[in-house]
C-alpha atoms as a PDB file:
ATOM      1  CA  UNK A   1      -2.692 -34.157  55.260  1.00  0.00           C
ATOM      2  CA  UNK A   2      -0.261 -31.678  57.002  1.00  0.00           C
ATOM      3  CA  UNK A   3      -2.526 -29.761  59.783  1.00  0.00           C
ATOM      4  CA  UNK A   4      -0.680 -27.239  61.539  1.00  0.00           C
ATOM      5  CA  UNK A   5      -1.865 -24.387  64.196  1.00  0.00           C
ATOM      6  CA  UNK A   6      -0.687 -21.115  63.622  1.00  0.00           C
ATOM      7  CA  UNK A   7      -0.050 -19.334  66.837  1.00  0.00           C
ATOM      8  CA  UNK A   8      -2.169 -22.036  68.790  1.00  0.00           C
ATOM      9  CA  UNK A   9      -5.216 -20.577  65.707  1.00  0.00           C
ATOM     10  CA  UNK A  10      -5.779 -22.260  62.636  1.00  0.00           C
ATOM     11  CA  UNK A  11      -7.147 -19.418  60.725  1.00  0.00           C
ATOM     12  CA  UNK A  12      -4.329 -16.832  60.479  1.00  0.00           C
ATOM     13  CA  UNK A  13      -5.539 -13.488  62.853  1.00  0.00           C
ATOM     14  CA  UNK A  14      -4.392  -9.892  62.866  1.00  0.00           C
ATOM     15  CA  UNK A  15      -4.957  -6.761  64.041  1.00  0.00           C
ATOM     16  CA  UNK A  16      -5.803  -4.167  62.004  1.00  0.00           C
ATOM     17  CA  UNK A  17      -3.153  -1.479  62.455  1.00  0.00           C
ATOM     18  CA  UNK A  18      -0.753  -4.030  62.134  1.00  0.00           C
ATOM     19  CA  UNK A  19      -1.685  -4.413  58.527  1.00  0.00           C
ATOM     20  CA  UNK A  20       1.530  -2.272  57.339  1.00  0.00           C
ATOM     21  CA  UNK A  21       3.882  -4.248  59.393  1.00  0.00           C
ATOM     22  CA  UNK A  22       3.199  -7.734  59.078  1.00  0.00           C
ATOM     23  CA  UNK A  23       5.959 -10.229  58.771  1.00  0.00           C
ATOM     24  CA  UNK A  24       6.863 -11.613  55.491  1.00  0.00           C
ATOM     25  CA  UNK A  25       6.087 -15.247  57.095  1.00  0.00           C
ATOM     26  CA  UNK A  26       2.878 -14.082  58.756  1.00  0.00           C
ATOM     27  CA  UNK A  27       1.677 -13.055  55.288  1.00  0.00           C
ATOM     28  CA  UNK A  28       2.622 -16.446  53.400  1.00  0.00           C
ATOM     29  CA  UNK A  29       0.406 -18.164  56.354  1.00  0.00           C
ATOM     30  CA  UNK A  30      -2.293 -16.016  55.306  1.00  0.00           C
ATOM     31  CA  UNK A  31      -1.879 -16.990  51.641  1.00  0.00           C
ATOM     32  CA  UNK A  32      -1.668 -20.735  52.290  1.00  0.00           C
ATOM     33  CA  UNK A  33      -4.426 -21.053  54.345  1.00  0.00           C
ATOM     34  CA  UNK A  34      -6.334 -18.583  52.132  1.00  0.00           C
ATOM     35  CA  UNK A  35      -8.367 -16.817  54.869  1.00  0.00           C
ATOM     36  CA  UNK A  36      -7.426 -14.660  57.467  1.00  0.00           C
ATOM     37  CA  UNK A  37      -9.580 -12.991  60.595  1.00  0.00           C
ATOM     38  CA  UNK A  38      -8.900  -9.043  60.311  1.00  0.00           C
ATOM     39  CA  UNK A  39      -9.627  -8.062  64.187  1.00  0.00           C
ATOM     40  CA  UNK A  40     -10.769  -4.473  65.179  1.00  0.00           C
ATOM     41  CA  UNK A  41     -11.153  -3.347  61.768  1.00  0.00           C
ATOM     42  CA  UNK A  42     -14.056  -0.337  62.771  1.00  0.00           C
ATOM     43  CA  UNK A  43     -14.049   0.913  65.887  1.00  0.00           C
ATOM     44  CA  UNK A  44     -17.083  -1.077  68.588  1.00  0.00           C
ATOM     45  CA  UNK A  45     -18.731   2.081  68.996  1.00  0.00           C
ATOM     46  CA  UNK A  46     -19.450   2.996  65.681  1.00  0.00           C
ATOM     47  CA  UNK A  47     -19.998  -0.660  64.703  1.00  0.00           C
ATOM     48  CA  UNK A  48     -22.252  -1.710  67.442  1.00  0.00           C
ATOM     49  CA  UNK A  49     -23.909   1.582  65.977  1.00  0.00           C
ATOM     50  CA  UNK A  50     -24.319   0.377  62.859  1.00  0.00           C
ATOM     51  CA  UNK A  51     -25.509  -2.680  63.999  1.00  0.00           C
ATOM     52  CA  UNK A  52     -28.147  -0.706  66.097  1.00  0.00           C
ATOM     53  CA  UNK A  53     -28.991   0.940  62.812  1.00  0.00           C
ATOM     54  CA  UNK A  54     -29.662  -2.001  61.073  1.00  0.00           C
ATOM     55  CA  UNK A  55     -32.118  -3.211  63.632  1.00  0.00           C
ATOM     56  CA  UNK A  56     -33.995  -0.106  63.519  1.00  0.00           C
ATOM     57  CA  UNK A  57     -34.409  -0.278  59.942  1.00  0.00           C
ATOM     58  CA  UNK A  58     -35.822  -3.407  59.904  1.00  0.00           C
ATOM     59  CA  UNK A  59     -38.337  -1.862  62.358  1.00  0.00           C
ATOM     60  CA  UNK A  60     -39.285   1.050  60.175  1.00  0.00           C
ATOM     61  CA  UNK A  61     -39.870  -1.079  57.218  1.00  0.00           C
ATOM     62  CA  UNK A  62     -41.890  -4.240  57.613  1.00  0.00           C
ATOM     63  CA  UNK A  63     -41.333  -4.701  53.663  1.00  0.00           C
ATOM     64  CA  UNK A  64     -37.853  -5.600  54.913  1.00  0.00           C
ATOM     65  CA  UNK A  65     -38.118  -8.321  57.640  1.00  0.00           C
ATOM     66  CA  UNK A  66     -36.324 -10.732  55.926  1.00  0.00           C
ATOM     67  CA  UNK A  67     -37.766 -10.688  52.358  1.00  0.00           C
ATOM     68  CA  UNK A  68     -36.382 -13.876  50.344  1.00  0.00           C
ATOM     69  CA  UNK A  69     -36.352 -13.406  46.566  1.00  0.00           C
ATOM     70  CA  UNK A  70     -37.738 -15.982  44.581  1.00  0.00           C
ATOM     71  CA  UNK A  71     -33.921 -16.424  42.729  1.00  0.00           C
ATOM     72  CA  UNK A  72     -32.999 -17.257  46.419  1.00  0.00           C
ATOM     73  CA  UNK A  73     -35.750 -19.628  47.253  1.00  0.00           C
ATOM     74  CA  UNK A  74     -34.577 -22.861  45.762  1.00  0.00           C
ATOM     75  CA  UNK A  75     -31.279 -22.147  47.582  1.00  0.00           C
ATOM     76  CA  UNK A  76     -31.940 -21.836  50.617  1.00  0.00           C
ATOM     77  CA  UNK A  77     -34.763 -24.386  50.204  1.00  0.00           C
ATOM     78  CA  UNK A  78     -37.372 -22.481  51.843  1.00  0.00           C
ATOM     79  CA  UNK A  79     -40.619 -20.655  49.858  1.00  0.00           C
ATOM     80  CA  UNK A  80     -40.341 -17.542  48.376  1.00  0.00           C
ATOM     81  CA  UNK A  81     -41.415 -14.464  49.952  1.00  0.00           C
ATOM     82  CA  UNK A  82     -41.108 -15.568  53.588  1.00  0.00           C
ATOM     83  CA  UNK A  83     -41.442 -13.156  56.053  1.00  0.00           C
ATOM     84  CA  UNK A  84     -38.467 -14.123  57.806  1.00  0.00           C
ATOM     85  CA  UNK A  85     -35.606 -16.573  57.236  1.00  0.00           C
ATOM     86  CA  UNK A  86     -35.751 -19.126  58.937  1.00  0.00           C
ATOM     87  CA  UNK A  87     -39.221 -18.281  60.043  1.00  0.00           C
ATOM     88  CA  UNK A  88     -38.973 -18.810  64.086  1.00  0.00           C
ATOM     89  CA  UNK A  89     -35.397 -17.060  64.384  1.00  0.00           C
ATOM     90  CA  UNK A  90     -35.057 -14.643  61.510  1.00  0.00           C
ATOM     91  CA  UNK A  91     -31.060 -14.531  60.499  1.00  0.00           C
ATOM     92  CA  UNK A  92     -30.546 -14.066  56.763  1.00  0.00           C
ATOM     93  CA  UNK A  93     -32.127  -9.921  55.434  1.00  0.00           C
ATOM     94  CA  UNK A  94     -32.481  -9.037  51.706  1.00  0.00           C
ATOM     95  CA  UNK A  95     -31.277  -5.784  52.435  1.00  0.00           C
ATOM     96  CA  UNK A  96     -28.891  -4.157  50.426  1.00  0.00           C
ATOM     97  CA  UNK A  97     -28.804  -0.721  50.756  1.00  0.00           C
ATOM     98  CA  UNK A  98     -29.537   0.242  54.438  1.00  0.00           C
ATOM     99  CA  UNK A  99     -27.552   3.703  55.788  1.00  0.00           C
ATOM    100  CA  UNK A 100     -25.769   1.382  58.301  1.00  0.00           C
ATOM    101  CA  UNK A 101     -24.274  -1.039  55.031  1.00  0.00           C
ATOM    102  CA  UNK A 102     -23.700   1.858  52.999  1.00  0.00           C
ATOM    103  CA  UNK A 103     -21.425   3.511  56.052  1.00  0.00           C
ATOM    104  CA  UNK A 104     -19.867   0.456  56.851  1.00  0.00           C
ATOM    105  CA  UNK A 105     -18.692   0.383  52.983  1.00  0.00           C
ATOM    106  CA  UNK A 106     -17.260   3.533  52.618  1.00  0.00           C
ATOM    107  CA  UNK A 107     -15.255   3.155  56.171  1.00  0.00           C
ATOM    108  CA  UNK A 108     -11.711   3.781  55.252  1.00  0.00           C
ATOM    109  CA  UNK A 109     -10.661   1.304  57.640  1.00  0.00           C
ATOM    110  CA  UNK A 110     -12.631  -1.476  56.045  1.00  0.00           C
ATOM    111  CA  UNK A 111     -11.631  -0.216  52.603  1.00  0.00           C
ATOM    112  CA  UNK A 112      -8.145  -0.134  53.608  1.00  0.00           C
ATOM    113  CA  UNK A 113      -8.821  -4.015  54.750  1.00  0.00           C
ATOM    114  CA  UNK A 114      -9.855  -5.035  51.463  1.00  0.00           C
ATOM    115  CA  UNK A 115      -6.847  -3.525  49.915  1.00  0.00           C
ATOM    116  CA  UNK A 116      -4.721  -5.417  51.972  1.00  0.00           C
ATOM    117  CA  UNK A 117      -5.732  -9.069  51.297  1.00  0.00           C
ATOM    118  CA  UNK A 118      -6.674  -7.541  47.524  1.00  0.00           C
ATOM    119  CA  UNK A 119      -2.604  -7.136  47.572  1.00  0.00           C
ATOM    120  CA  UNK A 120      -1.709 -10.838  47.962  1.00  0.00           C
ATOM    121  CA  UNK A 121      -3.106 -10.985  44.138  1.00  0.00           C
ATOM    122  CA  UNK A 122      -1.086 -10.554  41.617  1.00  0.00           C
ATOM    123  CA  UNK A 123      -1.221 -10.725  37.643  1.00  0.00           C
ATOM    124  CA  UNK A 124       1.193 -10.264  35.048  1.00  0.00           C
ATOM    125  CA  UNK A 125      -1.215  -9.603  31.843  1.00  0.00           C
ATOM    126  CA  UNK A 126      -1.691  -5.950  30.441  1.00  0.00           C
ATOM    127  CA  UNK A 127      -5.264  -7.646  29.231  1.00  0.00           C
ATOM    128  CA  UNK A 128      -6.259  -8.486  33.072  1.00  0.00           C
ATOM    129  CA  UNK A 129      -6.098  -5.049  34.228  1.00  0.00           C
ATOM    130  CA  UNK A 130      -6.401  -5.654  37.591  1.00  0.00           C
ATOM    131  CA  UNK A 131      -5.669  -3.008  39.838  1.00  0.00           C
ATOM    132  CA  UNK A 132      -5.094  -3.932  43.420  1.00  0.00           C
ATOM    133  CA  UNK A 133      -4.693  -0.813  45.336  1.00  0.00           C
ATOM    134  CA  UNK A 134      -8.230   0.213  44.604  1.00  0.00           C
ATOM    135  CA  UNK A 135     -11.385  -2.165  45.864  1.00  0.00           C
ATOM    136  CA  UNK A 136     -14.741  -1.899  44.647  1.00  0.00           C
ATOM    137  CA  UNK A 137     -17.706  -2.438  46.935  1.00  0.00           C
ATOM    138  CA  UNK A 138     -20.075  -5.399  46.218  1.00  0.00           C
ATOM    139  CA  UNK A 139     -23.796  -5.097  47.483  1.00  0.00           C
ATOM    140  CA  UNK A 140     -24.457  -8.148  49.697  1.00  0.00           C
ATOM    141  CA  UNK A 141     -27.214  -9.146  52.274  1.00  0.00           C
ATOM    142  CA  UNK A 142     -26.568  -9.211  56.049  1.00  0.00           C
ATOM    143  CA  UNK A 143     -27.112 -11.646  58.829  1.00  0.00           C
ATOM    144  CA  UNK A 144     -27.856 -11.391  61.852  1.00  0.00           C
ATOM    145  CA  UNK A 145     -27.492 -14.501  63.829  1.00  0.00           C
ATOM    146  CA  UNK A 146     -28.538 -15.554  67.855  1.00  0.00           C
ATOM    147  CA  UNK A 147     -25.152 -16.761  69.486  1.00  0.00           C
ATOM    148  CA  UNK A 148     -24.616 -20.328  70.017  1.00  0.00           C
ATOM    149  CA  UNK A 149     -27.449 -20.825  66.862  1.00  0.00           C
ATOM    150  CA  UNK A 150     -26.374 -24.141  65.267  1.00  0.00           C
ATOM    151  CA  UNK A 151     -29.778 -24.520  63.623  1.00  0.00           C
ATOM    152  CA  UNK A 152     -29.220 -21.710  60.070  1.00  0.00           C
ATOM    153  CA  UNK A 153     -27.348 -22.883  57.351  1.00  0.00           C
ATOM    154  CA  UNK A 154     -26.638 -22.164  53.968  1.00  0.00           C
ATOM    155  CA  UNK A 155     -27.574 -24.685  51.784  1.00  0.00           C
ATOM    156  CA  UNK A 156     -24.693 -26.200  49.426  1.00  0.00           C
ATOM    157  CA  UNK A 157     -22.985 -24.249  46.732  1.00  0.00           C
ATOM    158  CA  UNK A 158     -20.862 -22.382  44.860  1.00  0.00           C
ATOM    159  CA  UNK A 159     -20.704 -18.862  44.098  1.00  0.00           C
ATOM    160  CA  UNK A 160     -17.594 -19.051  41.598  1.00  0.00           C
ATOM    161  CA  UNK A 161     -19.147 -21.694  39.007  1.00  0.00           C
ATOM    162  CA  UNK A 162     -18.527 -25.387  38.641  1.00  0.00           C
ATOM    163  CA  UNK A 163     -18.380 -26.899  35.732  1.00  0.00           C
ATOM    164  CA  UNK A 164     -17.353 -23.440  34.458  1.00  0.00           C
ATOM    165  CA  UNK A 165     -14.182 -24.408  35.535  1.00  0.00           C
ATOM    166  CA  UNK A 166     -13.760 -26.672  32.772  1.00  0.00           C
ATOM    167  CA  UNK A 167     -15.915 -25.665  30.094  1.00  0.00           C
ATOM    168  CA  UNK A 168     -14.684 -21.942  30.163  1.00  0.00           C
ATOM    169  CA  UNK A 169     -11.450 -21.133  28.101  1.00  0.00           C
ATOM    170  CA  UNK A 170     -10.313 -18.443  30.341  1.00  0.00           C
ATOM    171  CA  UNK A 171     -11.498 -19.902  33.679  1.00  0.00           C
ATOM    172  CA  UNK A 172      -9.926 -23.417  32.948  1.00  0.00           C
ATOM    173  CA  UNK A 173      -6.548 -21.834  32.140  1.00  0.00           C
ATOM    174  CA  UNK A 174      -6.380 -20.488  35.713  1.00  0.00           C
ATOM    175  CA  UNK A 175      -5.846 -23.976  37.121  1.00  0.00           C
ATOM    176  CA  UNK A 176      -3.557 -25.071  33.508  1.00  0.00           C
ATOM    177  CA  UNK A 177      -0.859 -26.168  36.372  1.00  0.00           C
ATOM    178  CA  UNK A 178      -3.484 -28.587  37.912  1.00  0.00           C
ATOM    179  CA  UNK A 179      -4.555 -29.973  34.752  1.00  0.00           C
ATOM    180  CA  UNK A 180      -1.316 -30.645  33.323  1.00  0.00           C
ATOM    181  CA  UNK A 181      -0.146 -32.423  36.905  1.00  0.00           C
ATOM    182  CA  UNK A 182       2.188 -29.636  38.167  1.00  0.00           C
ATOM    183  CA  UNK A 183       0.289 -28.796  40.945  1.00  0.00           C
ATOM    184  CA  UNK A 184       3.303 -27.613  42.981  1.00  0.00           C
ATOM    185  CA  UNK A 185       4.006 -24.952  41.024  1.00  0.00           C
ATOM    186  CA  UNK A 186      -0.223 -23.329  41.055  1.00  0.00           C
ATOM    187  CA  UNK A 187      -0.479 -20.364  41.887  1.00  0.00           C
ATOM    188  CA  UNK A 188      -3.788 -19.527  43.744  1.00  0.00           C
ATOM    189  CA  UNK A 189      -3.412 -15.649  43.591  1.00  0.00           C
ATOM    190  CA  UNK A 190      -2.405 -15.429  39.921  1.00  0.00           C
ATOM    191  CA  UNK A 191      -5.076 -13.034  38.497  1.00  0.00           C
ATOM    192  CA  UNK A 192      -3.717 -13.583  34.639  1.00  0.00           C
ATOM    193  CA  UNK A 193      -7.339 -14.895  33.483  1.00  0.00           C
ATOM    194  CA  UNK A 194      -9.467 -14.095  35.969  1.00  0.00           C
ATOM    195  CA  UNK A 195     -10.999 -11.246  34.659  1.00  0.00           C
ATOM    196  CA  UNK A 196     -11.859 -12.220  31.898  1.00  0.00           C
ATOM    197  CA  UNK A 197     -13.202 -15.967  33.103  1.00  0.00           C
ATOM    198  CA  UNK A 198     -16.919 -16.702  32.039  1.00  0.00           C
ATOM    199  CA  UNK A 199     -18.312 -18.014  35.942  1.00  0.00           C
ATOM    200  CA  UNK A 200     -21.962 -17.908  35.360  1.00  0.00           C
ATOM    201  CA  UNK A 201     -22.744 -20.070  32.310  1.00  0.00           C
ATOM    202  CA  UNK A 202     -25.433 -21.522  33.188  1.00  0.00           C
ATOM    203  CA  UNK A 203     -26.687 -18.565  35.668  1.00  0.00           C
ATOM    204  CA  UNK A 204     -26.550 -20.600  39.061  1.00  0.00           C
ATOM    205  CA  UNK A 205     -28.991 -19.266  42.053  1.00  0.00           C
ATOM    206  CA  UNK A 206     -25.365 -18.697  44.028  1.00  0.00           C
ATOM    207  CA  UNK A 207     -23.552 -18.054  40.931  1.00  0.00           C
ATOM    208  CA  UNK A 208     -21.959 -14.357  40.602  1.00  0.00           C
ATOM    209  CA  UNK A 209     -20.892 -12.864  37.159  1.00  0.00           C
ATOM    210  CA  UNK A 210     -17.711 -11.016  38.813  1.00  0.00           C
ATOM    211  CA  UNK A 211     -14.737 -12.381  40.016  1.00  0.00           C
ATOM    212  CA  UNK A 212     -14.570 -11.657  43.307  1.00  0.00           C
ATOM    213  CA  UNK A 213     -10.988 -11.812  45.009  1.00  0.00           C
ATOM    214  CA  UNK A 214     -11.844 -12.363  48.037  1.00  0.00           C
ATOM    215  CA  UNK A 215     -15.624 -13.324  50.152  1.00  0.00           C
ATOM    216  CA  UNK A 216     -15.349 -11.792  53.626  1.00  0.00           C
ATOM    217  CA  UNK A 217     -17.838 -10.713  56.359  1.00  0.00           C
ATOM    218  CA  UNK A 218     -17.758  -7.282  58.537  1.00  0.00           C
ATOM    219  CA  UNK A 219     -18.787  -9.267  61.710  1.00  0.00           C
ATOM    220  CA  UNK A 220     -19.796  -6.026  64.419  1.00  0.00           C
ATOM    221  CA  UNK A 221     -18.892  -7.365  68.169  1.00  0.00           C
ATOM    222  CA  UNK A 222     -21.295  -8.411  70.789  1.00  0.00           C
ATOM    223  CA  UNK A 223     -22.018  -5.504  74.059  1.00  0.00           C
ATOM    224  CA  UNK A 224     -20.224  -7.539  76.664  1.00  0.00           C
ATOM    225  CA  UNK A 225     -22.081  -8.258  79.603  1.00  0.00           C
ATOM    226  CA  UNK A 226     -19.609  -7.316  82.230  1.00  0.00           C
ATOM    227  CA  UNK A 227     -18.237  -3.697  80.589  1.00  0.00           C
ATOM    228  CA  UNK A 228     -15.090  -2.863  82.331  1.00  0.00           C
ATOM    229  CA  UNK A 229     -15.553   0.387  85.141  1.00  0.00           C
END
């Protein structure tokens, strides 16, 4: 197995408002490693803001501090309703809908993010429809995690189907190159049957209904201890 660092990094980073200008071999890294770090994507202020925000939400509602969902319970292997997840370091929130994720959403720098790595798809089907210069947003939970914590993790799984793979017309034509042994020539960011690809069969606890292009995080930055003057 070929392991090679790009730029001393092994995950592909950029900045932000070098998004419009990034070399046509910096982009094929990103594609062949399939994830890239997006760096100062919202401004610190306004995220450590939101961040703030989120905190203070939890406070107002005690509802909120870190409700698990019974659909979520066998996952994480923990027992439903828990006050907190884990219990002595709460990380994981079943929050949705807070002002501070709902802002952080409809940033247009965040938005324009998404339509970036949305852009490496491609799809050559009237019937897929996909539209990549557009990005919808998809409701997800938030974290918030201690540094150096080595103790939380999710448990095993997948959120795009398994066996789906297989079993699904649409979603086992998307990897026809694999199973016909011309592996070369796959094509990870051909959207042709996506779409239209049944991922949720057998309606997994991590299983999602959507195809999702691309799983990312909006990570807000840490105060630094030593602010410069």
């Amino acid at each position: 197995m070929e392991l090679v660092l790009i730029d001393g990094q092994l995950i592909p980073q950029v900045e932000f408002k070098d998004l419009a200008i990034l070399s046509k071999e910096k982009i094929e890294d990103i594609k062949k490693r399939g994830v890239v770090v997006i760096k100062n994507v919202l401004p610190e202020r306004d995220s450590l803001a939101m961040k703030e925000s989120l905190k203070d939400h939890i406070k107002r509602n005690s509802w909120a501090k870190g409700f698990l969902s019974l659909r979520l319970g066998s996952l994480f292997k923990a027992k439903p309703r828990n006050t907190a997840f884990p219990a002595d370091s709460p990380a994981v929130y079943e929050l949705y809908w807070s002002p501070a994720q709902r802002a952080a959403r409809a940033h247009p720098s965040l938005i324009a993010s998404q339509c970036f790595v949305n852009s490496l798809w491609h799809s050559s089907l009237p019937s897929s429809m996909v539209n990549t210069s557009e990005s919808l947003s998809y409701a997800d939970r938030f974290r918030i995690r201690q540094p150096g914590d080595a103790g939380f993790a999710l448990g095993a799984h997948i959120d795009g189907g398994s066996v789906e793979r297989w079993e699904d017309l649409q979603y086992s034509l998307c990897y026809e190159k694999i199973w016909t042994g011309r592996w070369e020539e796959y094509d990870p960011y051909n959207a042709d049957h996506r779409v239209h690809a049944m991922m949720d069969l057998y309606d997994g606890a991590g299983s999602c209904g959507v195809w999702r292009s691309w799983q990312g995080w909006a990570s807000p930055p840490t105060p630094s201890l030593f602010p410069p003057n």
